[in-house]
N, C-alpha and C. Protein backbone atom coordinates (compact mmCIF):
# COMPACT_ATOMS: atom_id res chain seq x y z
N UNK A 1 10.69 -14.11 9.03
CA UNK A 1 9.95 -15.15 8.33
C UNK A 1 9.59 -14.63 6.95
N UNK A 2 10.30 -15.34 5.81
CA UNK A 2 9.37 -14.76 4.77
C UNK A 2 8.20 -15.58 3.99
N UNK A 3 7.98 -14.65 3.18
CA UNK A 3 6.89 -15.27 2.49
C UNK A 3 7.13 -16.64 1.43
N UNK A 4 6.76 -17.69 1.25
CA UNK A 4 6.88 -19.14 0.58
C UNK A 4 6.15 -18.71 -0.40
N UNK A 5 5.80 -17.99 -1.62
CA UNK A 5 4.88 -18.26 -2.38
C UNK A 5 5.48 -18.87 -3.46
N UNK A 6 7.04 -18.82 -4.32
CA UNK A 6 7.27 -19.76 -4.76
C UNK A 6 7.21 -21.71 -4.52
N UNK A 7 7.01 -21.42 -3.71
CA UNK A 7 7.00 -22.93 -3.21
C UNK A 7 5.25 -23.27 -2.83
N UNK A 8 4.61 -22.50 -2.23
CA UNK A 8 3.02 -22.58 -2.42
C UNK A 8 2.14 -22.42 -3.99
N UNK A 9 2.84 -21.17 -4.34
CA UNK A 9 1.90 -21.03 -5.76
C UNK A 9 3.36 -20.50 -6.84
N UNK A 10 3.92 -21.98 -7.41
CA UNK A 10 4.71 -21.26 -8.06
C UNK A 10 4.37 -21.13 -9.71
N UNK A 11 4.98 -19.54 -9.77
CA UNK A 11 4.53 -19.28 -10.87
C UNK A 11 3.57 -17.84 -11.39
N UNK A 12 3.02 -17.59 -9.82
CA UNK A 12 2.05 -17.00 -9.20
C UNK A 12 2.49 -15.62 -9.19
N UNK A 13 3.34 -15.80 -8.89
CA UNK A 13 3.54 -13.84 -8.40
C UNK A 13 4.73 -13.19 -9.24
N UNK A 14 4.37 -12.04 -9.86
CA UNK A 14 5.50 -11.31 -10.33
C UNK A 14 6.52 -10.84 -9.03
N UNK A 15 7.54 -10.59 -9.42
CA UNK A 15 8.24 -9.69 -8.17
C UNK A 15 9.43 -8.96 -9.12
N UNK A 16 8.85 -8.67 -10.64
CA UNK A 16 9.60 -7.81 -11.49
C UNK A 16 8.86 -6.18 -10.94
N UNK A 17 10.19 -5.59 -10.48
CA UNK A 17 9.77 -4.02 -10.22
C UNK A 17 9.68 -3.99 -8.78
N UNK A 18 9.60 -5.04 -7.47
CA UNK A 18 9.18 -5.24 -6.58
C UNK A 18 10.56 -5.22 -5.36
N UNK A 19 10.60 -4.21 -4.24
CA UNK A 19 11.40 -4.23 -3.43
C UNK A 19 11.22 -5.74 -2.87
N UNK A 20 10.16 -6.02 -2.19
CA UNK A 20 9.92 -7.37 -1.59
C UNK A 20 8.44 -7.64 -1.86
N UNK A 21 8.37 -9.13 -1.43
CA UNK A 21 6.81 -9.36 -1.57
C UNK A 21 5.34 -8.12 -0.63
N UNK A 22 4.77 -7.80 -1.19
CA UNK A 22 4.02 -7.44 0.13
C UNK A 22 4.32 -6.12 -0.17
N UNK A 23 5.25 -5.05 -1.02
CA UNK A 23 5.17 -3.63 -1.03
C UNK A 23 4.29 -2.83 -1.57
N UNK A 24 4.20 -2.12 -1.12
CA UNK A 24 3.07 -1.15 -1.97
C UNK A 24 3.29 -0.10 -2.89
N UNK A 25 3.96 -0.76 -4.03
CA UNK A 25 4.65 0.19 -4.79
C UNK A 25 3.22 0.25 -6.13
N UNK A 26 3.61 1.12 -6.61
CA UNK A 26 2.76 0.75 -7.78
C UNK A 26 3.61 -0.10 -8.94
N UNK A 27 1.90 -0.44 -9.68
CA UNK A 27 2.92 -1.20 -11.01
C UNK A 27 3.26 -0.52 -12.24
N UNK A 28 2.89 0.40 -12.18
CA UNK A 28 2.75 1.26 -13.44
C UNK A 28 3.86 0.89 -14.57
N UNK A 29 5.24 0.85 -13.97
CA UNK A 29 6.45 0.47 -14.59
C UNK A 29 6.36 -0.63 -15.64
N UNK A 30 5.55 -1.64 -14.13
CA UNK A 30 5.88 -3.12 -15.59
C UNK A 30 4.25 -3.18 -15.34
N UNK A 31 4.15 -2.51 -15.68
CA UNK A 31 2.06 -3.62 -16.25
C UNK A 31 2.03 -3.96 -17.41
N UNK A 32 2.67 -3.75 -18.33
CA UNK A 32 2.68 -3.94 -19.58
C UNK A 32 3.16 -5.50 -19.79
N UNK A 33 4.76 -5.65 -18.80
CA UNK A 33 5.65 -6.97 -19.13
C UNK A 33 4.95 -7.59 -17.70
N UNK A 34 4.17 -7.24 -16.79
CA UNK A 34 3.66 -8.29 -15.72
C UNK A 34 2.23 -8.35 -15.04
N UNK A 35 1.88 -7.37 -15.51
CA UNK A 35 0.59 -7.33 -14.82
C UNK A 35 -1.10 -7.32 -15.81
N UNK A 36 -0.61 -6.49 -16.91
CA UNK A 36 -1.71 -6.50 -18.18
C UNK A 36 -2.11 -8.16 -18.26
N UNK A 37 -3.67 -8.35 -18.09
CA UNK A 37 -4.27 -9.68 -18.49
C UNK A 37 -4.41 -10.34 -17.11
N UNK A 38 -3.16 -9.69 -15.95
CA UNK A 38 -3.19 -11.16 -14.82
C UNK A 38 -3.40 -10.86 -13.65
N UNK A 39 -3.63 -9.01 -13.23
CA UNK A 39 -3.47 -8.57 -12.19
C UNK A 39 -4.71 -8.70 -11.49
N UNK A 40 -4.73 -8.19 -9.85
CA UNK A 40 -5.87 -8.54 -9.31
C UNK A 40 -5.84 -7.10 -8.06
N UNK A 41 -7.00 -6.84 -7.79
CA UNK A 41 -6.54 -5.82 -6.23
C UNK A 41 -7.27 -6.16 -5.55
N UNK A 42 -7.44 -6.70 -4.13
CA UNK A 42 -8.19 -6.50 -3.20
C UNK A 42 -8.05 -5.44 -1.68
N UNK A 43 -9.10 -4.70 -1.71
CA UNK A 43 -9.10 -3.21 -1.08
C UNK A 43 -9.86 -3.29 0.26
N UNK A 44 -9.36 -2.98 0.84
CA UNK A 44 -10.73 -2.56 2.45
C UNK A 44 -11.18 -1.34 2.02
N UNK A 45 -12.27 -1.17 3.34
CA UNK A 45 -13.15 -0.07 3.14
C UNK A 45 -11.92 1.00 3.76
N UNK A 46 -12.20 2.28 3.37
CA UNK A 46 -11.14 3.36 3.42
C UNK A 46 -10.93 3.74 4.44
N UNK A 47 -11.89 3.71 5.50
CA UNK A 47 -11.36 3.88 6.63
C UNK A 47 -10.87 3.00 7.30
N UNK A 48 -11.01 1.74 7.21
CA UNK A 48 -9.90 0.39 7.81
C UNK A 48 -8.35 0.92 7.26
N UNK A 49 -8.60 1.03 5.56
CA UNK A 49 -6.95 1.82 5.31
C UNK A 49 -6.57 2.99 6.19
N UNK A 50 -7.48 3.86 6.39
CA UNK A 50 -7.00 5.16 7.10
C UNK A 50 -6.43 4.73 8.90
N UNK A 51 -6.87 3.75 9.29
CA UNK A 51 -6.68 3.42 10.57
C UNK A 51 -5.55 2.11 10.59
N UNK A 52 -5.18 1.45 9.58
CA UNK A 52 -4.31 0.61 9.44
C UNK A 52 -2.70 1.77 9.27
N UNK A 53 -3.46 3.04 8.68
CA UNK A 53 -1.94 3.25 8.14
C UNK A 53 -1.69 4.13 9.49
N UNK A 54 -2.65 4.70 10.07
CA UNK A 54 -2.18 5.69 11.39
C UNK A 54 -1.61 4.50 12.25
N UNK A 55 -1.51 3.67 12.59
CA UNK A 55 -0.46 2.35 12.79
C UNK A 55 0.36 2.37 12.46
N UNK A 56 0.68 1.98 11.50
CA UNK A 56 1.59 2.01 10.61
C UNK A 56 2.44 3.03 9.54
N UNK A 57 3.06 4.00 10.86
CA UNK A 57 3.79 4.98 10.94
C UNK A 57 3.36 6.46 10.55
N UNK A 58 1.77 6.12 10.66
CA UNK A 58 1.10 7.41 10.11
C UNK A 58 1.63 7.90 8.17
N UNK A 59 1.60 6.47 7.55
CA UNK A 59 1.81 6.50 6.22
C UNK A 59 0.98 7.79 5.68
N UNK A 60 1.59 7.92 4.64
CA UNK A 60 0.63 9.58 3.72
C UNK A 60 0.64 10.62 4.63
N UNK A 61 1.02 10.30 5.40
CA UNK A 61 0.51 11.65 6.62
C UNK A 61 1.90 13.08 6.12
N UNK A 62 1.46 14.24 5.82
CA UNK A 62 2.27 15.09 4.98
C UNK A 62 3.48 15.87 6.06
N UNK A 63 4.05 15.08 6.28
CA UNK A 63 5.52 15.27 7.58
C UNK A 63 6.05 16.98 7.49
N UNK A 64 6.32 16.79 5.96
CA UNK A 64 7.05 18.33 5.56
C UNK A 64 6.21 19.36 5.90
N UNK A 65 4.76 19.42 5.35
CA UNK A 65 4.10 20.75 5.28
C UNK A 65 3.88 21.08 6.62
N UNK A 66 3.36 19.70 7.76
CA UNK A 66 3.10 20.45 9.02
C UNK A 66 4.15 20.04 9.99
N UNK A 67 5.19 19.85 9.84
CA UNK A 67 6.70 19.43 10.42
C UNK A 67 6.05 18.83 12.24
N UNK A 68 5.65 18.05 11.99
CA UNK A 68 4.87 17.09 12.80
C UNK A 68 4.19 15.80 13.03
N UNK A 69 3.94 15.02 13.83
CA UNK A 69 3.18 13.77 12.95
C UNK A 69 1.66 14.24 13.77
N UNK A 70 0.90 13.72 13.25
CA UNK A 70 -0.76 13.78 13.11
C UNK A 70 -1.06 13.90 15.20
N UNK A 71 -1.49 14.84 15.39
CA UNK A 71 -1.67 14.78 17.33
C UNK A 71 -2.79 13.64 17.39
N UNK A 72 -3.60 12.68 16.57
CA UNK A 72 -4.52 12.10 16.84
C UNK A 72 -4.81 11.13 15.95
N UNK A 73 -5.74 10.12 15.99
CA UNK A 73 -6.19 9.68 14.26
C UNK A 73 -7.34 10.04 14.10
N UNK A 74 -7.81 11.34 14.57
CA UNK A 74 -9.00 11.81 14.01
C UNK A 74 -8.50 13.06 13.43
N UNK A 75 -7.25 13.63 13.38
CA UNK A 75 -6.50 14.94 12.64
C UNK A 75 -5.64 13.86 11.42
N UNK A 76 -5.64 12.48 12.01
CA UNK A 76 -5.25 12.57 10.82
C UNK A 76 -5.67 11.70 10.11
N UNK A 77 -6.88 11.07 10.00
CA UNK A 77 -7.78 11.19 9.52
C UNK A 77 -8.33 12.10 8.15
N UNK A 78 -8.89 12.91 8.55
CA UNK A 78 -8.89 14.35 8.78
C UNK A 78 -7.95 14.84 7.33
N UNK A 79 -7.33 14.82 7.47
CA UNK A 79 -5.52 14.96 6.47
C UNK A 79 -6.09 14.27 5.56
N UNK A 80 -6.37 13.14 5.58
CA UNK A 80 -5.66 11.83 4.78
C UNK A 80 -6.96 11.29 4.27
N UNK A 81 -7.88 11.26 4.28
CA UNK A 81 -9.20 10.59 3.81
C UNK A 81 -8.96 10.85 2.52
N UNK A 82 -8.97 11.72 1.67
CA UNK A 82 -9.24 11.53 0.15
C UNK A 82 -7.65 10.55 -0.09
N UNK A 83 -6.77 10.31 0.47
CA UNK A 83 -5.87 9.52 -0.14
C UNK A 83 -6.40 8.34 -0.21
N UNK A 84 -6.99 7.75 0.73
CA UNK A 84 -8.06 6.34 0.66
C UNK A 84 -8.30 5.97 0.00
N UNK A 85 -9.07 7.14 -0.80
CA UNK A 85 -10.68 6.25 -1.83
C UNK A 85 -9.68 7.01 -3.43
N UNK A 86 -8.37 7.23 -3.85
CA UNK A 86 -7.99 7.46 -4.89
C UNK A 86 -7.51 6.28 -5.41
């Protein structure tokens, strides 16, 4: 199912620089040609992020250094809290 936002809000959304709607890439690239003047962020509190992403494949979680994934979400947690609130 994808997302309709041309057809709900058209006009609305950049998707210059953008794998698909919905990624979490940064904009840094184009803020200048899409985002300067129009952009917006809305954030949860950091630990809803920290527990959304141990879901969701244990995102940020540092694979290489401890050639493992997180034994818990309170290790990884633990790991990953200052990535949250940056």
């Amino acid at each position: 199912v994808g997302h309709k936002t041309d057809l709900w809000c058209p006009g609305s959304f950049s998707y210059e620089g953008r794998l698909n709607f919905g990624d979490h890439y940064a904009v840094g690239g184009v803020y200048k040609s899409s985002v300067e003047g129009h952009g917006f962020i809305m954030l949860r509190q950091p630990e809803q992020r920290i527990i959304s992403a141990w879901f969701h494949d244990q995102k940020s979680w540092p694979f290489d250094y401890f050639g493992r994934p997180a034994k818990n979400l309170l290790e990884y947690a633990h790991i990953v809290s200052g990535c949250a609130v940056k």
